[in-house]
Protein backbone atom coordinates (compact mmCIF):
# COMPACT_ATOMS: atom_id res chain seq x y z
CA UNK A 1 -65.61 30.78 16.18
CA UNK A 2 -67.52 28.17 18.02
CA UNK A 3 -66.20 29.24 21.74
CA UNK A 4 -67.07 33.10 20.62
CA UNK A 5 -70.11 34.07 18.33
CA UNK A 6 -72.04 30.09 18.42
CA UNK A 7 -72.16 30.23 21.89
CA UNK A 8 -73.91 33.68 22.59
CA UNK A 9 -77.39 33.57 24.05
CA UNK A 10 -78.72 35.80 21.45
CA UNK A 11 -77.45 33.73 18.44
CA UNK A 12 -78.85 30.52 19.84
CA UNK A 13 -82.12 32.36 20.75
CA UNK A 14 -82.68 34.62 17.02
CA UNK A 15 -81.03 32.43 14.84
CA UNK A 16 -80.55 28.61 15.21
CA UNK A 17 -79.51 26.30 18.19
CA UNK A 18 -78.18 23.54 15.49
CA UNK A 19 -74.33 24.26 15.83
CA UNK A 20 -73.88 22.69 12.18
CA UNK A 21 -76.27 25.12 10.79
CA UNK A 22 -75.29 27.85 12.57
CA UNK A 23 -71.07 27.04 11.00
CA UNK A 24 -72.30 26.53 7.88
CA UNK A 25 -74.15 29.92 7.98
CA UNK A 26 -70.48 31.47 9.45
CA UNK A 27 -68.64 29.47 6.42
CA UNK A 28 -70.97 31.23 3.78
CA UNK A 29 -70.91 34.41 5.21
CA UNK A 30 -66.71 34.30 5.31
CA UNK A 31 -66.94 32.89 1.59
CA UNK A 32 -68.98 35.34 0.58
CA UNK A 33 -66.69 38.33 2.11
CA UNK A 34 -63.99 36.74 0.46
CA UNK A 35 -65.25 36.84 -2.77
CA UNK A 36 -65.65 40.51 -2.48
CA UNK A 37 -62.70 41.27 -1.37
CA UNK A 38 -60.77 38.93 -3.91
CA UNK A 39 -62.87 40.89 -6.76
CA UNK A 40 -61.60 44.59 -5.56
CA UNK A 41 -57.90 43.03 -5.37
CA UNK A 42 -58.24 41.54 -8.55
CA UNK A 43 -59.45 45.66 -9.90
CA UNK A 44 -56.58 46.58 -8.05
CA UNK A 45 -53.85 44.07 -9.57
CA UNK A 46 -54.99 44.77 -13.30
CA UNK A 47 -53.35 48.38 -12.34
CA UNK A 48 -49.99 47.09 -11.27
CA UNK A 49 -46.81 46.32 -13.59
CA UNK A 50 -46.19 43.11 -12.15
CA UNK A 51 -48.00 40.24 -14.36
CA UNK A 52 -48.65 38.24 -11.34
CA UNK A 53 -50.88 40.50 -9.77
CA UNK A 54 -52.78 41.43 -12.90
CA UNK A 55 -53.64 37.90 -13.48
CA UNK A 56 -54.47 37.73 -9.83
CA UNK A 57 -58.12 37.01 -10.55
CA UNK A 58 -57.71 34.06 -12.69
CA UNK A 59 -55.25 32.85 -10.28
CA UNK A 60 -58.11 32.93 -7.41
CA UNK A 61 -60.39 31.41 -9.36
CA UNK A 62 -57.87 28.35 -10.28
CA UNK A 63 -57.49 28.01 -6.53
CA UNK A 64 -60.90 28.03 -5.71
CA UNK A 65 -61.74 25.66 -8.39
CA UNK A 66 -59.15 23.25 -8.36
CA UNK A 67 -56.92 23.78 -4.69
CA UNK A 68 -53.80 24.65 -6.89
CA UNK A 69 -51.78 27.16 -5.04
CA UNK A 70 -48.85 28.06 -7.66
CA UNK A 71 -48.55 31.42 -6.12
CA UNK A 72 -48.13 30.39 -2.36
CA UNK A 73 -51.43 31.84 -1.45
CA UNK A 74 -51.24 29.42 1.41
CA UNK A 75 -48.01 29.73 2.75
CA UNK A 76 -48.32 33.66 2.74
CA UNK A 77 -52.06 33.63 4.61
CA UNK A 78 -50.05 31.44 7.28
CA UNK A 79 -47.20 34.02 7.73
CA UNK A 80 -49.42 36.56 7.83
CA UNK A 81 -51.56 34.80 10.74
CA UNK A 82 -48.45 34.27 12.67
CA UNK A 83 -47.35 37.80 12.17
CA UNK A 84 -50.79 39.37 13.46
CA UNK A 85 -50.99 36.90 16.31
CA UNK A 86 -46.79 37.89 17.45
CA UNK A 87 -48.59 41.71 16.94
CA UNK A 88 -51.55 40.70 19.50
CA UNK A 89 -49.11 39.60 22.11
CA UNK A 90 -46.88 42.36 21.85
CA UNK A 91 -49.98 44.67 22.34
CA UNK A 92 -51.34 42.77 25.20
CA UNK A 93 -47.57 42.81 27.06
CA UNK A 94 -47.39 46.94 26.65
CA UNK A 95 -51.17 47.16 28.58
């Protein structure tokens, strides 16, 4: 984030040049994403079977309250971030 979109002439020129102001903006725009899309999974897990998923929205809001991760909420976002970045270098070794 702060090699790509802080350092852009047009953010420092339209927005801010204070890089704390200008993460803190990032943060709260990411947080605030994330709370949407937490809110449509949470629609979406009162429709499944499995219990975990329809209490999915009171398990988000225990982790953003507290930190406690009894689901692995953690462990899977990591996974998942090594799994897209093994897909990125596949895709840049086929160009």
């Amino acid at each position: 984030m702060r090699d790509e979109a802080l350092n852009l002439d047009g953010v420092r020129k339209l927005v801010s040049d204070d890089d704390d102001f200008l993460l803190a903006l990032a943060l709260a725009e990411m947080t605030d994403a994330l709370g949407s899309l937490s809110h449509a999974v949470a629609r979406l897990g009162r429709r499944c079977s499995d219990p975990a998923l329809q209490g999915f929205d009171t398990a988000f809001a225990d982790l953003v309250r507290s930190g406690a991760d009894p689901y692995g909420f953690e462990y899977a976002g990591r996974k998942m971030e090594r799994q897209g970045q093994e897909d990125g270098a596949v895709r840049r070794r086929e160009r």
